[in-house]
C-alpha atoms as a PDB file:
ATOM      1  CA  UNK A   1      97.086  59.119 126.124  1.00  0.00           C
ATOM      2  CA  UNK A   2      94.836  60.737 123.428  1.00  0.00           C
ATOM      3  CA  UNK A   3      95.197  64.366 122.195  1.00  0.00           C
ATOM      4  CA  UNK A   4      92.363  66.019 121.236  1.00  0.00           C
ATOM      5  CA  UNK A   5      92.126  67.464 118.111  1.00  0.00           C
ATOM      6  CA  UNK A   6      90.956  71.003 116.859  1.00  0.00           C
ATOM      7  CA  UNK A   7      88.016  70.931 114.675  1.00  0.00           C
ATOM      8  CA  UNK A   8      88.705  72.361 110.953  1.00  0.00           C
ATOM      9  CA  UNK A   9      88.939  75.793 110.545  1.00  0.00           C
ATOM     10  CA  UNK A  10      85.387  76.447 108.650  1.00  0.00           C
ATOM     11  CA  UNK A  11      86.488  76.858 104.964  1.00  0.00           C
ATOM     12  CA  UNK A  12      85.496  79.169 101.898  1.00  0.00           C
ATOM     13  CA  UNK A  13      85.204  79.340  98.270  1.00  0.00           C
ATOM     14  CA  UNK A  14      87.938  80.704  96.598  1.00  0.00           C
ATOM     15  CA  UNK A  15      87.395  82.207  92.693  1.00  0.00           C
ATOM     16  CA  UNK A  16      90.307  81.371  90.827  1.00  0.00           C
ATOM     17  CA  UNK A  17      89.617  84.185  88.818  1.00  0.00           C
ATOM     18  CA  UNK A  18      88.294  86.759  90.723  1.00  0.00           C
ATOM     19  CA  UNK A  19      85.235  88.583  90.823  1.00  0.00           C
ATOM     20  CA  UNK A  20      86.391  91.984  90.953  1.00  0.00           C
ATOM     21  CA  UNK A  21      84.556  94.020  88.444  1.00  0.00           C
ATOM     22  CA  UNK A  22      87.316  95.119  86.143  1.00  0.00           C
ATOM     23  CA  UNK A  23      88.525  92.281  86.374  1.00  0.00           C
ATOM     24  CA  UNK A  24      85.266  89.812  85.918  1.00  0.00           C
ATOM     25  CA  UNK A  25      84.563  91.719  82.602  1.00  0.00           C
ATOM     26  CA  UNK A  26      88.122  90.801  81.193  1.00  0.00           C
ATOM     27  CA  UNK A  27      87.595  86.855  81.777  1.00  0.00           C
ATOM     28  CA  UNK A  28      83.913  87.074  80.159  1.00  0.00           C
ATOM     29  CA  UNK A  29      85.442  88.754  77.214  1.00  0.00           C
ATOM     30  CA  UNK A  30      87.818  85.473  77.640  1.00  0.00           C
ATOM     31  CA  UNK A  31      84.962  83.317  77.764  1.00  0.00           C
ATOM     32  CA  UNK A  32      85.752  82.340  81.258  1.00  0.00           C
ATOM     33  CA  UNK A  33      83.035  81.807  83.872  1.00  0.00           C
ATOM     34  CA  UNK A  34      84.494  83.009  87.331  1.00  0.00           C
ATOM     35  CA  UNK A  35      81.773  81.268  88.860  1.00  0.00           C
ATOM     36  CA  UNK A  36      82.743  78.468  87.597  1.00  0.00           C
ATOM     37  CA  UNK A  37      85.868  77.624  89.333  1.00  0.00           C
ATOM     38  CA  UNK A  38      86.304  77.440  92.892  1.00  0.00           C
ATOM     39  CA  UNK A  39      88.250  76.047  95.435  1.00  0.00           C
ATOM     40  CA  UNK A  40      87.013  75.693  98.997  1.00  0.00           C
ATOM     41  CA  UNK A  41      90.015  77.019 101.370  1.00  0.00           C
ATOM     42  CA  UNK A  42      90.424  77.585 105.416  1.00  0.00           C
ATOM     43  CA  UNK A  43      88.676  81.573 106.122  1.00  0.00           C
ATOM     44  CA  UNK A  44      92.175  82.756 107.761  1.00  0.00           C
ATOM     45  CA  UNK A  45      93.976  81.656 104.424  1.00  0.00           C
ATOM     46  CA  UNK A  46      91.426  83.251 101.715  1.00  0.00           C
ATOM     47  CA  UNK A  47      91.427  86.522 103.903  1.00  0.00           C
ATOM     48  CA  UNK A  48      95.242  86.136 103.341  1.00  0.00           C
ATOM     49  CA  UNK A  49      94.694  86.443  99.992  1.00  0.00           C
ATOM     50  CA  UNK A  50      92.666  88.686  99.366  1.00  0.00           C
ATOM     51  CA  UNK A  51      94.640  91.112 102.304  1.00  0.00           C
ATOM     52  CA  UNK A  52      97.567  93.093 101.312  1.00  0.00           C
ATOM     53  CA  UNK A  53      96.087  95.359  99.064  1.00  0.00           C
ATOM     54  CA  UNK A  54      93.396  97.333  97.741  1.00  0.00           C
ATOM     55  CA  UNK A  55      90.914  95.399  95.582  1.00  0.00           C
ATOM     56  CA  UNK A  56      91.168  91.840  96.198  1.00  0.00           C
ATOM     57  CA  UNK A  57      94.997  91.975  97.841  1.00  0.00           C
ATOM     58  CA  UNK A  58      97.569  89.980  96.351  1.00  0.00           C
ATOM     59  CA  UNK A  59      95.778  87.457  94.780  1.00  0.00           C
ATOM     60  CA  UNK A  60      93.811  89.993  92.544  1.00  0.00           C
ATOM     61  CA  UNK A  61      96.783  92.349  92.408  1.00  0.00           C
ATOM     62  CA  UNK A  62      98.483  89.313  90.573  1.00  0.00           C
ATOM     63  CA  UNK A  63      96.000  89.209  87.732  1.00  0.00           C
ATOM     64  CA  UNK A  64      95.915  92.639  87.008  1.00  0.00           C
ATOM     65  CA  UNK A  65      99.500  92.672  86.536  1.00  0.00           C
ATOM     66  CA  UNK A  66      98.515  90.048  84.312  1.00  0.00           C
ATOM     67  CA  UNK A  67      96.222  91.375  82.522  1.00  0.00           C
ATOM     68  CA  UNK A  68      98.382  94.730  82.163  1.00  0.00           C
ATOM     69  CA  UNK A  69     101.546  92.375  80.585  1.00  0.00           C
ATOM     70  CA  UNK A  70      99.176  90.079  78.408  1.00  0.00           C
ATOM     71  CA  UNK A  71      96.175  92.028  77.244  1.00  0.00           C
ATOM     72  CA  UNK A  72      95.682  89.825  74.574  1.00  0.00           C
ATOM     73  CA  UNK A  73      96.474  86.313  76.523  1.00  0.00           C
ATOM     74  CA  UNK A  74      94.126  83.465  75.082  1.00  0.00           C
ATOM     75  CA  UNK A  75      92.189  81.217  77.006  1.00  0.00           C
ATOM     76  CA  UNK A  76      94.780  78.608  77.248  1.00  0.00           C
ATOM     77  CA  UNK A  77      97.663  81.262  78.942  1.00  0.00           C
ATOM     78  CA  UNK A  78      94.905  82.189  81.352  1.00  0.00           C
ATOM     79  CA  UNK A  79      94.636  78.713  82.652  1.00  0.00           C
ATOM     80  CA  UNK A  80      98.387  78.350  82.304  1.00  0.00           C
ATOM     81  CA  UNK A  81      98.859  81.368  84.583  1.00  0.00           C
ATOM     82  CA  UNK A  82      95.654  80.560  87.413  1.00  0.00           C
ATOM     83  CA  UNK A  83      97.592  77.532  87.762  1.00  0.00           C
ATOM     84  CA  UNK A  84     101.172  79.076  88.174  1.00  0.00           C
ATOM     85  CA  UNK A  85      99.306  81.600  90.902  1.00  0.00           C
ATOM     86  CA  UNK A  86      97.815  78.376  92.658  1.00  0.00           C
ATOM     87  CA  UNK A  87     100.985  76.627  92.760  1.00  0.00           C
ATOM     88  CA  UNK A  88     102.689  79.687  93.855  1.00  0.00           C
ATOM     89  CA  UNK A  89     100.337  81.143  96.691  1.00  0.00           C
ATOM     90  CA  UNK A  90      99.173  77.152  97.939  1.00  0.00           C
ATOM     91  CA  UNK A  91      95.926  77.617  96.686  1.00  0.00           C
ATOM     92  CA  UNK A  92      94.909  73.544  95.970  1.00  0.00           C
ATOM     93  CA  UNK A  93      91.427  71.426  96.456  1.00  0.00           C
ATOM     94  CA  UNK A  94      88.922  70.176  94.271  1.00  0.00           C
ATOM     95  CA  UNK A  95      87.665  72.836  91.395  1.00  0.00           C
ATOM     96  CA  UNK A  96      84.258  73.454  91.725  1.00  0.00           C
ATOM     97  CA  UNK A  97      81.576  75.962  91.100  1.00  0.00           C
ATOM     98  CA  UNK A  98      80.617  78.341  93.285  1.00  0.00           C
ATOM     99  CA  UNK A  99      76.768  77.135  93.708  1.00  0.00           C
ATOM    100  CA  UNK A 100      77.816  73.708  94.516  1.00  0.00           C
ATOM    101  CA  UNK A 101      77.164  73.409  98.454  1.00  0.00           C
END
């Protein structure tokens, strides 16, 4: 016998670094594009990361505390950390930016 199988869970951009306006401001002073880097996840999952919280939930939380520690981090231990958050919260796919379809 065949099973059938659910249809995908419709999926959403996720900014790596996030759009939050305190935020935002600190990665253009970085010379980081927010909208540049995206990752498409399932809608339950990116409202899981962005719950848990005010302003952006855990996901945003986790750069602020960031942010707060390393005030001065350079480009390269911003990268180093987005992909130590990724790798810790499951975020993985294809980077892309935002206004790609």
């Amino acid at each position: 016998m065949f099973a059938c199988i659910p249809p995908s869970e419709p999926r959403e951009k996720h900014h790596i670094f996030p759009q939050q306006e305190e935020l935002a401001r600190w990665f253009t002073s970085k010379k980081i594009d927010i909208h540049a880097f995206t990752v498409r996840v399932p809608r339950s999952f990116h409202s899981w990361l962005h719950g848990g919280g005010p302003k952006g939930g855990q996901w945003n939380e986790a750069w602020r505390q960031f942010r707060r520690e390393n005030p001065g981090a350079n480009k390269e231990q911003i990268w180093q950390f987005a992909f130590e958050l990724m790798s810790r919260f499951g975020v993985n796919g294809q980077l892309m930016p935002y206004h790609c379809p």
